[in-house]
Protein backbone atom coordinates (compact mmCIF):
# COMPACT_ATOMS: atom_id res chain seq x y z
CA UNK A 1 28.65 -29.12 38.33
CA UNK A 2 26.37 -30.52 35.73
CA UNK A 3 23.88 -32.04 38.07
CA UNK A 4 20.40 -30.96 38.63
CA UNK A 5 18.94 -30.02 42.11
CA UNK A 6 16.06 -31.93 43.27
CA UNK A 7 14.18 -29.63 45.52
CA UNK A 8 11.07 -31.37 46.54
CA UNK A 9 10.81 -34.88 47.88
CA UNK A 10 8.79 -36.29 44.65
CA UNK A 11 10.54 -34.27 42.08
CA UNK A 12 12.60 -37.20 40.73
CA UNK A 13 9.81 -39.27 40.92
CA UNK A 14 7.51 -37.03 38.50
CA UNK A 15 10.84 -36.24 36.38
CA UNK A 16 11.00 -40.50 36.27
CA UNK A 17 7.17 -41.11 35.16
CA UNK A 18 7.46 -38.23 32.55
CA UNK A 19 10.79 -40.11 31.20
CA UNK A 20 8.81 -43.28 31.00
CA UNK A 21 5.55 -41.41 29.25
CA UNK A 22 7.86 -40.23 26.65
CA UNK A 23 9.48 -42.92 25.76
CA UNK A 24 6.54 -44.74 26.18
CA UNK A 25 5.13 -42.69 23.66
CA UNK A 26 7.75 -42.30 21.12
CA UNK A 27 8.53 -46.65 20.98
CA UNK A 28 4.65 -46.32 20.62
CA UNK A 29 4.55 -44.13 18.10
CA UNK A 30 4.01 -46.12 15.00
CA UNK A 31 0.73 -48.14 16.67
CA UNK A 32 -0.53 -44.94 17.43
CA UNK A 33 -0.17 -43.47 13.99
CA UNK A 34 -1.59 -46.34 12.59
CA UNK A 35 -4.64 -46.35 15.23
CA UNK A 36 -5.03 -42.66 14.13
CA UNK A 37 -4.55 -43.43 10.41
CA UNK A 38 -6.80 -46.32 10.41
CA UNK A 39 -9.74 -43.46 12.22
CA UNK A 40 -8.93 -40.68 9.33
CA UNK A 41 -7.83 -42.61 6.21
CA UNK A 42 -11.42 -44.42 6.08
CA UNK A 43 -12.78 -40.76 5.78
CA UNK A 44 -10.64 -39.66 3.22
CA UNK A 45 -10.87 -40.18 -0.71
CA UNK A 46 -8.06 -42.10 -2.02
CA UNK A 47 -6.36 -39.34 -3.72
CA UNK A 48 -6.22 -37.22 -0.44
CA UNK A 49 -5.02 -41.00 1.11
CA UNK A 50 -2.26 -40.98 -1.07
CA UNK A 51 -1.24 -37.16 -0.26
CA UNK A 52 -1.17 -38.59 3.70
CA UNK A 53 0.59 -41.48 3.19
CA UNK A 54 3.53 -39.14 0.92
CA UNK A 55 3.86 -36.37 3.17
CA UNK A 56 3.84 -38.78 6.27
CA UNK A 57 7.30 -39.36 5.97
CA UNK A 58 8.46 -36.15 5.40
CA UNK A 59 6.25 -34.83 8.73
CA UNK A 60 8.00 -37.84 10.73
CA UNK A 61 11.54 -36.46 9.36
CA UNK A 62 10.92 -32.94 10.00
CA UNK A 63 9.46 -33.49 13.54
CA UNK A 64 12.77 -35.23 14.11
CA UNK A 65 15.22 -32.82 12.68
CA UNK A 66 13.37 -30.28 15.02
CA UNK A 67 13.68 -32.38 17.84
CA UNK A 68 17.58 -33.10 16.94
CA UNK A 69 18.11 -28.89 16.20
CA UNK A 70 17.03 -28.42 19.75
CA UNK A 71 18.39 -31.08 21.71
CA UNK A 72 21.89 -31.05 20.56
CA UNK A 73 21.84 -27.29 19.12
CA UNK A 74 19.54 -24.77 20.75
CA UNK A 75 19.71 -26.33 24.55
CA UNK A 76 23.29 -26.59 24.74
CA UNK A 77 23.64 -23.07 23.17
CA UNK A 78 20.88 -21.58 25.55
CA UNK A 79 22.44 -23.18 28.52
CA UNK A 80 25.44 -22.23 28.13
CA UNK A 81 24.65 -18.49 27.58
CA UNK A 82 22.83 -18.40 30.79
CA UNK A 83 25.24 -20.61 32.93
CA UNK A 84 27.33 -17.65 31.70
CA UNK A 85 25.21 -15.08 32.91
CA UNK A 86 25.50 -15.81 36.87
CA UNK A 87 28.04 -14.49 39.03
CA UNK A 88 29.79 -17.62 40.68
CA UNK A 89 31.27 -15.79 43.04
CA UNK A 90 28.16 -14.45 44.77
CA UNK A 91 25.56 -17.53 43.06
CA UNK A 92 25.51 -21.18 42.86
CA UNK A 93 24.00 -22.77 39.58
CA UNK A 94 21.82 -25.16 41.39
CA UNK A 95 19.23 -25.57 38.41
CA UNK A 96 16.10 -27.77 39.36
CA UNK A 97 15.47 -30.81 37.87
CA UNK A 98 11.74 -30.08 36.62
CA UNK A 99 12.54 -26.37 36.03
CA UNK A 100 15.29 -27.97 33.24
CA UNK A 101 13.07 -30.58 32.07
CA UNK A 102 9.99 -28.39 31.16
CA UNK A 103 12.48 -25.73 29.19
CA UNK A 104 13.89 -28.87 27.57
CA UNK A 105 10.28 -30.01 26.87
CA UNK A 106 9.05 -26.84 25.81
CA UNK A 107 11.92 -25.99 23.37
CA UNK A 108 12.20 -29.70 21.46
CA UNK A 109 8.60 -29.80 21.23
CA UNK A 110 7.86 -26.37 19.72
CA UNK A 111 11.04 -26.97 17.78
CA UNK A 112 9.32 -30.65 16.26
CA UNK A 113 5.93 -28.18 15.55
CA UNK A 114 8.06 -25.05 13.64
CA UNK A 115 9.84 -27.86 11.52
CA UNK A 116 7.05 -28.76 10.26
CA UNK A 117 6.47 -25.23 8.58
CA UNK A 118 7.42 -25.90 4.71
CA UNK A 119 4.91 -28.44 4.91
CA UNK A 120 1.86 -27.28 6.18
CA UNK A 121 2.89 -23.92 3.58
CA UNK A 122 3.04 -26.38 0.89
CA UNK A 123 -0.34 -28.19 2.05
CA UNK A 124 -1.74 -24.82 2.21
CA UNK A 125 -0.65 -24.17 -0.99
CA UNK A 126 -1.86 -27.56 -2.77
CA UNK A 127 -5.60 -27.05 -1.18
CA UNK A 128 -5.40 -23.39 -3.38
CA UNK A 129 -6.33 -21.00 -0.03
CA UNK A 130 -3.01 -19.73 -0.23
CA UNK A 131 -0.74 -18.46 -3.44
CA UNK A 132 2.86 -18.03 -3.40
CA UNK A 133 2.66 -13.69 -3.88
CA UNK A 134 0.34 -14.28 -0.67
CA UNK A 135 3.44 -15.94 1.53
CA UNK A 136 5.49 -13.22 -0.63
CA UNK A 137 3.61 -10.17 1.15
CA UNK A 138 3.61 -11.49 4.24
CA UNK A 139 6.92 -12.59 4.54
CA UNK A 140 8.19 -9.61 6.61
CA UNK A 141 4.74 -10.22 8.98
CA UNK A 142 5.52 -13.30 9.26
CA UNK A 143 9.39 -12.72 10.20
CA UNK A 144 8.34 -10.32 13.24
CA UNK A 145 5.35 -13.25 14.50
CA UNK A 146 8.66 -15.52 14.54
CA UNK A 147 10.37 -13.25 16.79
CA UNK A 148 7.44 -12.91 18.65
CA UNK A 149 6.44 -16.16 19.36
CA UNK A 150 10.15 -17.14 20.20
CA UNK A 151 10.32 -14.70 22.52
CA UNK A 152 7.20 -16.18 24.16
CA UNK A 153 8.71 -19.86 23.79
CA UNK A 154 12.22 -19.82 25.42
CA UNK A 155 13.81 -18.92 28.11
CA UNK A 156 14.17 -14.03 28.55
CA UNK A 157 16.73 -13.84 27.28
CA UNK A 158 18.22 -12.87 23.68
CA UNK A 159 20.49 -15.74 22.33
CA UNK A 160 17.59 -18.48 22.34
CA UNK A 161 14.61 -15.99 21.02
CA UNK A 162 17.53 -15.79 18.09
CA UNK A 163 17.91 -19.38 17.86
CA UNK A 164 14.72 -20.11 17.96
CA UNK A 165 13.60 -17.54 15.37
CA UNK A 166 15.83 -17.69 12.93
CA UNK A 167 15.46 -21.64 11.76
CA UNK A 168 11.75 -20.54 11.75
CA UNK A 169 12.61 -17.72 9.53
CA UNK A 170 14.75 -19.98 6.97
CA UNK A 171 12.22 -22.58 7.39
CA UNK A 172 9.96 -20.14 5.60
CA UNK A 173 11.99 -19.26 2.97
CA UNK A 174 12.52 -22.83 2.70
CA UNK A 175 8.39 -23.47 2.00
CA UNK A 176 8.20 -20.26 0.20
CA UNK A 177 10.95 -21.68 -2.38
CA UNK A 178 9.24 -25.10 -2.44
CA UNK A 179 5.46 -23.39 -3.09
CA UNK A 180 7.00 -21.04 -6.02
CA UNK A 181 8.83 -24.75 -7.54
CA UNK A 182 5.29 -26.53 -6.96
CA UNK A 183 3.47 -23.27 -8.99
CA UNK A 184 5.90 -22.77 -11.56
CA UNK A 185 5.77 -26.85 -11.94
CA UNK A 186 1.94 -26.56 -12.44
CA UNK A 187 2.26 -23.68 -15.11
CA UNK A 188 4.70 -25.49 -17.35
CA UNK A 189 1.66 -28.48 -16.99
């Protein structure tokens, strides 16, 4: 049964607003961004202006991606694997509505912040606190944090630490690739 139990007699109602905030929030989006830009950009020098305004794009397409990799990837895999895991003939699955919606939360929004990854290593990069042999040494560090922190993130259980980890993992190679491209670019200039 793919419904949701509602166990308390507001559930639904919270589960309702929090619909509304996000949407709220994401047909918002663009005033707020500008509301924020307008705040920042007057601080900035026009050459770190036009860094913002190129990478903005990019940020907006990999928080996305994220939020698409989890939503139609990751949560259907993860539920799945633990529908899987109860015994039907002595359990119900009965999941609860705001029990669902805060692992869905969780996941798409950690997801949209990991995406983000070959980015911020290329910003890091760019600003010169940070050379590529650095992201080289730590790569196998940074590997076990990723496994780590998506065990911390999702759900105990193996398949969606995996899931979660291993995007984070190629999303590091990915940066890594694009900060050697960006230093052996500025070499050859």
């Amino acid at each position: 049964d793919p419904r949701l139990s509602v166990l308390a007699p507001v559930e639904h109602i919270f589960f309702d607003l929090k619909i509304a905030f996000l949407g709220a929030l994401a047909f918002g989006l663009p005033v707020l961004l500008w509301q924020v830009w307008s705040f920042i950009g007057t601080g900035l020098f026009p050459k770190e202006r036009k860094v913002v305004i190129r990478i903005l794009p990019f940020s907006l397409a990999s928080a996305a991606a994220g939020i698409g990799f989890g939503y139609f990837v990751l949560i259907p895999t993860v539920l799945r694997f633990l529908y899987g895991m109860v015994d039907t003939t002595l359990l119900i699955h009965a999941y609860r509505l705001s029990d669902y919606f805060s692992m869905f939360f969780l996941l798409t929004v950690a997801l949209a912040v990991i995406f983000q990854l070959p980015l911020i290593m290329v910003g890091v990069h760019a600003t010169g606190l940070v050379q590529e042999k650095t992201f080289r040494h730590y790569r196998r560090h940074f590997i076990l944090g990723a496994f780590v922190l998506s065990a911390l993130l999702t759900p105990p259980e193996p398949l969606s630490q995996v899931l979660m980890a291993l995007p984070t993992v190629i999303l590091y190679e990915l940066g890594l690739l694009m900060v050697a491209l960006r230093e052996r670019r500025n070499l050859e200039a």
